[in-house]
Protein backbone atom coordinates (compact mmCIF):
# COMPACT_ATOMS: atom_id res chain seq x y z
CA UNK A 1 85.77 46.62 -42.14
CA UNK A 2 85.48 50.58 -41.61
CA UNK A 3 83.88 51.76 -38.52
CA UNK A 4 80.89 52.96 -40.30
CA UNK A 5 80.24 49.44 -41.24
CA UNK A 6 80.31 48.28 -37.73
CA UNK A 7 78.15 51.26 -36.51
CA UNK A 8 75.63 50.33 -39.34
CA UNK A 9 75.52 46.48 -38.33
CA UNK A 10 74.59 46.61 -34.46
CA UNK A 11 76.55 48.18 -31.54
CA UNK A 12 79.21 46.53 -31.11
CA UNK A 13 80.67 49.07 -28.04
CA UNK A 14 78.46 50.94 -25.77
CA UNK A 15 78.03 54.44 -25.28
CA UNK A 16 79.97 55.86 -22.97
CA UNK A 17 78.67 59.42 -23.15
CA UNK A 18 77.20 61.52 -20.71
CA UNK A 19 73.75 60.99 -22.01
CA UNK A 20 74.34 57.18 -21.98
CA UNK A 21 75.23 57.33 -18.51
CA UNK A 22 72.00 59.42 -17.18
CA UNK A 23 69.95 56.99 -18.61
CA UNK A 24 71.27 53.90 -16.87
CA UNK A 25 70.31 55.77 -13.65
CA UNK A 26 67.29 54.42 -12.32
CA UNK A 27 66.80 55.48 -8.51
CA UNK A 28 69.11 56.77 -5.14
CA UNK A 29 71.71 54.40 -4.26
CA UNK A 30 70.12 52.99 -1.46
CA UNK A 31 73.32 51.12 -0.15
CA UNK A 32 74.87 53.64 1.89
CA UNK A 33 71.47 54.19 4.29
CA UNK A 34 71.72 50.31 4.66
CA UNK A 35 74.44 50.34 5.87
CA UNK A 36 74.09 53.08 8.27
CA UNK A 37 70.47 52.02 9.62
CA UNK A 38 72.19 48.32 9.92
CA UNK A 39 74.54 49.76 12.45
CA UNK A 40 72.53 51.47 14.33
CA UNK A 41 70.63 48.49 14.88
CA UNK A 42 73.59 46.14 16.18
CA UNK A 43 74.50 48.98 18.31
CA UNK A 44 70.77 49.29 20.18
CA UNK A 45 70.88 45.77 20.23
CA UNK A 46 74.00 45.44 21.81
CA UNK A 47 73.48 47.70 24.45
CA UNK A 48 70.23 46.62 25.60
CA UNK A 49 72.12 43.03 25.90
CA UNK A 50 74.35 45.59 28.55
CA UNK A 51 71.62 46.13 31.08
CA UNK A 52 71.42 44.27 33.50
CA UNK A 53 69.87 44.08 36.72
CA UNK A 54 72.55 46.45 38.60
CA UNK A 55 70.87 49.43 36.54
CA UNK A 56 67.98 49.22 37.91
CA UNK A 57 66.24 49.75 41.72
CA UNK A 58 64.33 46.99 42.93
CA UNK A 59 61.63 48.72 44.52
CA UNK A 60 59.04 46.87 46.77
CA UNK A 61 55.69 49.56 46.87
CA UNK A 62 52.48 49.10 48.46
CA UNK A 63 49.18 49.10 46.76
CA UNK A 64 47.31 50.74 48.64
CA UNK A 65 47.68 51.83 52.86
CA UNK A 66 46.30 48.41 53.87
CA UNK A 67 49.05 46.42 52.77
CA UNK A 68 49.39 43.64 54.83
CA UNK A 69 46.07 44.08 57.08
CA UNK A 70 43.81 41.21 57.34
CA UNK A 71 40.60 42.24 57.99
CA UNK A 72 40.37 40.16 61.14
CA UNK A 73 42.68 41.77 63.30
CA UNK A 74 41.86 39.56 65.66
CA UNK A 75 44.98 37.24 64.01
CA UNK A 76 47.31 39.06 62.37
CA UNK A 77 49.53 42.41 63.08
CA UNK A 78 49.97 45.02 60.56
CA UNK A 79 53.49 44.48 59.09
CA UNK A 80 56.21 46.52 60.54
CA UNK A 81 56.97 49.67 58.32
CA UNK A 82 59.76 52.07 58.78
CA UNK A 83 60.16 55.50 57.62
CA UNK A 84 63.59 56.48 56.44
CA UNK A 85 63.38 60.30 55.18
CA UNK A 86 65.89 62.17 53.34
CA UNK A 87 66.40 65.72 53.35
CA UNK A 88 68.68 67.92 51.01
CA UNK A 89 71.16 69.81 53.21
CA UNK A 90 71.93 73.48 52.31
CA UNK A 91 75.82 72.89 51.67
CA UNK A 92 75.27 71.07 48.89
CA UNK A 93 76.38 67.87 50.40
CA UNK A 94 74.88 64.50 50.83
CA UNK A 95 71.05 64.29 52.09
CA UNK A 96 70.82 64.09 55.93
CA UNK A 97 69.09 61.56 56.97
CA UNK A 98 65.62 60.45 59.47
CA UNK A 99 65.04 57.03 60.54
CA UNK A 100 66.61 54.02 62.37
CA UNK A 101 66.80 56.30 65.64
CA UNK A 102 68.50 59.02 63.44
CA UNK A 103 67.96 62.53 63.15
CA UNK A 104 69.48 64.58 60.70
CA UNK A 105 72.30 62.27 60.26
CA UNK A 106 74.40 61.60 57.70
CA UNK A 107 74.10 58.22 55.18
CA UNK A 108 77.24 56.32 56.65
CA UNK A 109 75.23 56.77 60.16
CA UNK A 110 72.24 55.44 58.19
CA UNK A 111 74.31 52.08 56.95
CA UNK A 112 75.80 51.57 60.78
CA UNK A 113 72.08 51.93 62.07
CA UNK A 114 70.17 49.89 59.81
CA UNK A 115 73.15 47.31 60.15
CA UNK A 116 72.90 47.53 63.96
CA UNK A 117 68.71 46.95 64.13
CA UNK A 118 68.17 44.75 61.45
CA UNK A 119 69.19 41.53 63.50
CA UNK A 120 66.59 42.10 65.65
CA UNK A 121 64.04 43.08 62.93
CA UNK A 122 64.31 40.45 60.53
CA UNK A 123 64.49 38.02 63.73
CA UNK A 124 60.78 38.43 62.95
CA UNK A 125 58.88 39.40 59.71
CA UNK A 126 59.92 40.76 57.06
CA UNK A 127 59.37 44.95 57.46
CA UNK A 128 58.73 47.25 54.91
CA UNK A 129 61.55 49.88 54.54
CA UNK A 130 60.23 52.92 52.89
CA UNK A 131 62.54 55.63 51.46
CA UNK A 132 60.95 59.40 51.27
CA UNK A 133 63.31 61.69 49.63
CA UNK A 134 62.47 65.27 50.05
CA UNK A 135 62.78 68.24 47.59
CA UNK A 136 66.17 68.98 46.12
CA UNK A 137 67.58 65.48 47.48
CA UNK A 138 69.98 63.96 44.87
CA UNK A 139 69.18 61.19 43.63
CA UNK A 140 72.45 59.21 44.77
CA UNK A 141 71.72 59.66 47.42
CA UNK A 142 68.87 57.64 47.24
CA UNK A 143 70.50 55.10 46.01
CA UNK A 144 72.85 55.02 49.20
CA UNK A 145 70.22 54.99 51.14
CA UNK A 146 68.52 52.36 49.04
CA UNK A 147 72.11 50.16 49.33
CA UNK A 148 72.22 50.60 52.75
CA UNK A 149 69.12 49.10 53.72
CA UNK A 150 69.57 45.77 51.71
CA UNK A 151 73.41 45.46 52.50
CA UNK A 152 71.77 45.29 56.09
CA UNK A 153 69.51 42.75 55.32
CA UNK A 154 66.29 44.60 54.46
CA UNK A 155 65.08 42.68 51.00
CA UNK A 156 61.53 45.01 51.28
CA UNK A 157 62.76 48.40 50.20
CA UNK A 158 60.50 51.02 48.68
CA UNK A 159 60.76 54.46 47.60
CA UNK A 160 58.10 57.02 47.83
């Protein structure tokens, strides 16, 4: 049998021209962006599985300026509050620090006071420790001071 003859009775081998091959194409090859948009999804997933609670501040903060007044006063106390303020120094070194019987102190003095009065705080109820950073204070530093006060004992901590 001559080629012709097996042309004539059917294909019996495809095309393999150019124009045979641009008109199997029928859309982008959408494999590749899969693929990619798969991994980016296991890695989001994976590291939001990563944070835990050591990333973020638990901060205790007041509703309003009556926290913790009954309105008989008759009965209660207002809960003990203390300030502890933070200030950025001009050096460019750690905030000094306001509070605890400090002034302008550093935040190791801080830890050592907060250590030193909270036996005879918490002997009580259970004060509020509010943290006021100032302008230009980095934020650290906060978190020392924020450390400080619950390595001492202090489990109502708040910033402002």
């Amino acid at each position: 049998m001559s080629r012709r003859s097996s042309h004539a009775m059917g294909k019996a081998f495809r095309d393999r021209t150019a124009l045979a091959a641009h008109e199997l194409h029928f859309g982008p090859n959408m494999t590749p962006m899969v693929d990619v948009v798969m991994v980016i999804l296991i890695f989001f997933m994976a590291s939001t599985a990563l944070l835990g609670p050591e990333w973020f501040i638990d901060a205790h903060l007041p509703e309003d300026e009556t926290v913790g007044i009954v309105q008989d006063e008759r009965f209660t106390l207002p809960e003990v509050r203390l300030e502890v303020t933070l200030t950025a120094s001009e050096g460019g070194g750690s905030a000094r620090v306001s509070g605890f019987g400090i002034e302008g102190g550093t935040l190791d003095e801080l830890a050592r006071a907060a250590a030193a009065v909270a036996p005879d705080l918490l002997a009580g109820d259970d004060p509020i420790v509010v943290i006021s950073p100032g302008d230009g204070v980095a934020y650290q530093d906060v978190v020392r001071a924020h450390d400080a006060c619950t390595a001492a004992g202090f489990t109502r901590v708040g910033l402002r």
